[in-house]
Protein backbone atom coordinates (compact mmCIF):
# COMPACT_ATOMS: atom_id res chain seq x y z
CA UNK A 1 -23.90 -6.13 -8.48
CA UNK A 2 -24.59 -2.44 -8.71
CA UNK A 3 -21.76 -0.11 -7.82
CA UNK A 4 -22.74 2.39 -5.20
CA UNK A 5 -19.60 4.91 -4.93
CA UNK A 6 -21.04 8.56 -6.14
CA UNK A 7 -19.15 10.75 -8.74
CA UNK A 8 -17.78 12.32 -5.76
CA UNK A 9 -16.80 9.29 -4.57
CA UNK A 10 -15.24 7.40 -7.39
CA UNK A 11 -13.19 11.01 -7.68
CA UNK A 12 -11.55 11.37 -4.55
CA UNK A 13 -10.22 8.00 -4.95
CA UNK A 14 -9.33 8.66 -8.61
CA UNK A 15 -7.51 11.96 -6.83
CA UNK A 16 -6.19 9.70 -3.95
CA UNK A 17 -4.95 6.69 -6.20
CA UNK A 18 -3.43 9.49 -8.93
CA UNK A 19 -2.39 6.76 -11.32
CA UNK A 20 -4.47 5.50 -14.93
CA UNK A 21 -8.01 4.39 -15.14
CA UNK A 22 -7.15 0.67 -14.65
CA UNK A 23 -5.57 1.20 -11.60
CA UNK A 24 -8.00 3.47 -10.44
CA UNK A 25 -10.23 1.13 -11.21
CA UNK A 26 -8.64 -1.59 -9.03
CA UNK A 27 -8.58 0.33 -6.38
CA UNK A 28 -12.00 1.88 -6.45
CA UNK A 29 -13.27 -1.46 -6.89
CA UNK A 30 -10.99 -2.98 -3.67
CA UNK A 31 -12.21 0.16 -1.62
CA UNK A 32 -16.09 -0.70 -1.94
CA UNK A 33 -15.24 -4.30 -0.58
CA UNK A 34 -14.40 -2.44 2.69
CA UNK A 35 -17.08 -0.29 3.48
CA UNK A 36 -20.21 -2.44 3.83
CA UNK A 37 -23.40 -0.01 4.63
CA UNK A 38 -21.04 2.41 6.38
CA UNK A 39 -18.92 0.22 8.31
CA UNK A 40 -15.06 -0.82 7.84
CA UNK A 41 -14.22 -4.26 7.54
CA UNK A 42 -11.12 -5.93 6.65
CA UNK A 43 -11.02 -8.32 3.58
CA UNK A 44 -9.12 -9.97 1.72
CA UNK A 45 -8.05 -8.31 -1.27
CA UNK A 46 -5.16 -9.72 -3.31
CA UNK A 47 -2.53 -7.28 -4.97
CA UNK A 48 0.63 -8.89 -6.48
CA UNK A 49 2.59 -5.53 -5.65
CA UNK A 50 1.66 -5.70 -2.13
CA UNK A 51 2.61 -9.44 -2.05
CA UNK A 52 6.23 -8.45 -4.22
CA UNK A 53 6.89 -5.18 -2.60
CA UNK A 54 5.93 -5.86 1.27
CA UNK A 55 6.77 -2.92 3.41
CA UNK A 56 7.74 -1.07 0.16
CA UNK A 57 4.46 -1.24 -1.35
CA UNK A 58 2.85 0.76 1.80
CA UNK A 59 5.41 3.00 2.04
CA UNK A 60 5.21 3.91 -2.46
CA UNK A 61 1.01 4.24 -0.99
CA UNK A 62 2.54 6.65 1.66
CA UNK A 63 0.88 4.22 4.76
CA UNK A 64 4.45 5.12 6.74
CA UNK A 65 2.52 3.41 10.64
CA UNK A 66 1.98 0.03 8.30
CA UNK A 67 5.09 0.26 6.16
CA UNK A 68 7.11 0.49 9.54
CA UNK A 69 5.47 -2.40 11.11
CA UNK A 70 5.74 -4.22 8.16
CA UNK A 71 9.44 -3.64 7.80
CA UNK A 72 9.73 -4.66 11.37
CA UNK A 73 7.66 -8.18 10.95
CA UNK A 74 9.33 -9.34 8.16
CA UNK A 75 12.83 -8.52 9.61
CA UNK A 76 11.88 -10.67 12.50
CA UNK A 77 10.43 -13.19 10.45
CA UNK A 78 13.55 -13.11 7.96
CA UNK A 79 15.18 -16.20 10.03
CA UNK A 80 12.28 -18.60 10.75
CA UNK A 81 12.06 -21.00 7.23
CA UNK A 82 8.77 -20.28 5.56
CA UNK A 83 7.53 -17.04 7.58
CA UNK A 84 8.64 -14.78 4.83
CA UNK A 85 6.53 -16.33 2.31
CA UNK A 86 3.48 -16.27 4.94
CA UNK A 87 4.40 -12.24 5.62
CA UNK A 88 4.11 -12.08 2.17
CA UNK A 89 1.17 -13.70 1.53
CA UNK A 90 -0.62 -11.74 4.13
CA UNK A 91 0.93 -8.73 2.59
CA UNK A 92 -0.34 -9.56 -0.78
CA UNK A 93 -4.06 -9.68 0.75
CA UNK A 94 -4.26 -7.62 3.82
CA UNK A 95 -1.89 -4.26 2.52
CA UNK A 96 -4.92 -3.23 0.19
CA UNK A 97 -6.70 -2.46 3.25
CA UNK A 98 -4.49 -0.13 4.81
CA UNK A 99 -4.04 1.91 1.78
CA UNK A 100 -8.15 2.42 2.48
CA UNK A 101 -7.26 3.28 6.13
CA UNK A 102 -5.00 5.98 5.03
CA UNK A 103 -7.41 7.26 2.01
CA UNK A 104 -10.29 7.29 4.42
CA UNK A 105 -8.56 9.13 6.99
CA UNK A 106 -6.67 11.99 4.67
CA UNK A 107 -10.56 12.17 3.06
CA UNK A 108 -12.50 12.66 6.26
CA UNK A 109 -9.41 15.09 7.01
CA UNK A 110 -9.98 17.16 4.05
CA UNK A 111 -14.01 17.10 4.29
CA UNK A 112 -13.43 18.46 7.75
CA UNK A 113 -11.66 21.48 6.62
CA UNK A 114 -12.68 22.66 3.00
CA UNK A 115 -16.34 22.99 1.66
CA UNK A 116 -15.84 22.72 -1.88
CA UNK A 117 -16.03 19.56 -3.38
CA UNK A 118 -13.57 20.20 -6.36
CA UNK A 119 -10.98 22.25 -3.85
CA UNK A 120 -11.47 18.93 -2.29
CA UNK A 121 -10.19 16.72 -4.81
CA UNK A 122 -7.62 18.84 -5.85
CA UNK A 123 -6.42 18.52 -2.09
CA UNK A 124 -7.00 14.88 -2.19
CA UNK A 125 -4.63 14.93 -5.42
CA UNK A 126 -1.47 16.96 -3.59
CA UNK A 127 -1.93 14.83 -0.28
CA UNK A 128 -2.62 11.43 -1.96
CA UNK A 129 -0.62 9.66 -4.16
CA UNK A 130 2.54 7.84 -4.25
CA UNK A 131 5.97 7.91 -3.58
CA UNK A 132 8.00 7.22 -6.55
CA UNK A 133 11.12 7.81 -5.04
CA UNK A 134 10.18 4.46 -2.66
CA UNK A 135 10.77 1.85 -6.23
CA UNK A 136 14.88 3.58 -5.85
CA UNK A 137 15.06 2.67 -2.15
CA UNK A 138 13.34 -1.03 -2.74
CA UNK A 139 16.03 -1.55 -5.17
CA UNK A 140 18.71 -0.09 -3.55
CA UNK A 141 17.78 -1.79 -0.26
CA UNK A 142 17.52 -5.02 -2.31
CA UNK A 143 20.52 -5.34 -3.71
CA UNK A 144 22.78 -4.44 -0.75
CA UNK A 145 21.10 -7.59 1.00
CA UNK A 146 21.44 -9.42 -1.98
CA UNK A 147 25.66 -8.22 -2.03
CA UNK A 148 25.33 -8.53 1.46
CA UNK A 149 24.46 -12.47 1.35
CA UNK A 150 26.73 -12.91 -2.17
CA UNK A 151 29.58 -11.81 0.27
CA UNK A 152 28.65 -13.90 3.36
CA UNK A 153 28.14 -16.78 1.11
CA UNK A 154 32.10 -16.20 -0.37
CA UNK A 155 33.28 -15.91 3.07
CA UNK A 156 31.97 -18.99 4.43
CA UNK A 157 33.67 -21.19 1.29
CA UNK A 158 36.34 -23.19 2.16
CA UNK A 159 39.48 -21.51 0.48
C-alpha cells in the first residue's frame, strides 16, 4: 500500500504529534486511515494509552470537548458492572480519532492564516503537542480514588 501524505504533510503531523519518530510514525500512519480521498471517517484505531488513560489520554493530546465528555461517560458509567471496561475499550479504539479532529482543525486553522509553509509548522509545533503536566493530574486523580475506596472499604469492616 503506497503512502500518500506529502512532505508537507507527514510534517505538520510530525509538528502536531511533537514526540520521536516511532510515535510520529504511529500517528501519521493512524491519521491516513481517516481521510479516505478527502473525506473523514471514523475507524477503529487501537492505542493502549487511549484504552489505559481514558479521558486523560485526550486531555495529555489537548482534545479538552472529548476529554470532558469522556470524563463525564465514564463517571456515569463508574457504577454499572462491566461499562468501564466497555468505555475503555471504545476509548482504546475510537480516542485516536479525535486527536485527528483536533490536528485537522488547528491545521486548517493555521493554513487559513499564514502562507508559509515552514512558519506553518513551526505554528503547528507551539499549538500542537501535549500536555505533560496531564500524566501529574492522572496520577494524582488516581490515587485519591484509590485512598478514597481504601478508606470506604476500612469503614465498612466490622470493628
Amino acid at each position: 500500500m503506497q503512502n500518500t501524505q506529502s512532505d508537507y504533510e507527514k510534517a505538520m503531523i510530525e509538528a502536531f504529534v511533537n514526540k520521536d519518530e516511532k510515535t510520529t510514525l504511529w500517528y501519521q500512519n493512524a491519521f491516513s486511515k481517516f481521510n479516505i480521498n478527502g473525506i473523514d471517517t471514523m475507524k477503529w484505531v487501537w492505542s493502549w494509552w487511549a484504552f489505559a488513560g481514558g479521558w486523560a489520554f485526550l486531555l495529555y493530546r489537548k482534545q479538552y470537548i472529548p476529554a470532558l465528555v469522556l470524563f463525564v461517560i465514564s463517571l456515569g458509567t463508574s457504577f454499572i458492572p462491566f461499562a468501564s471496561m466497555l468505555v475503555a475499550i471504545l476509548a482504546g479504539g475510537f480516542s485516536t480519532y479525535f486527536v485527528y479532529k483536533g490536528y485537522k482543525h488547528k491545521k486548517e486553522e493555521i493554513e487559513a492564516q499564514i502562507e508559509d509553509p515552514q512558519k506553518r509548522i513551526e505554528t503547528m509545533r507551539e499549538v500542537g503537542g501535549y500536555n505533560s503536566w496531564v500524566a501529574w493530574v492522572y496520577i494524582a486523580f488516581i490515587s485519591i480514588a484509590f485512598i478514597y475506596t481504601f478508606i470506604a472499604v476500612l469503614a465498612m469492616m466490622p470493628n
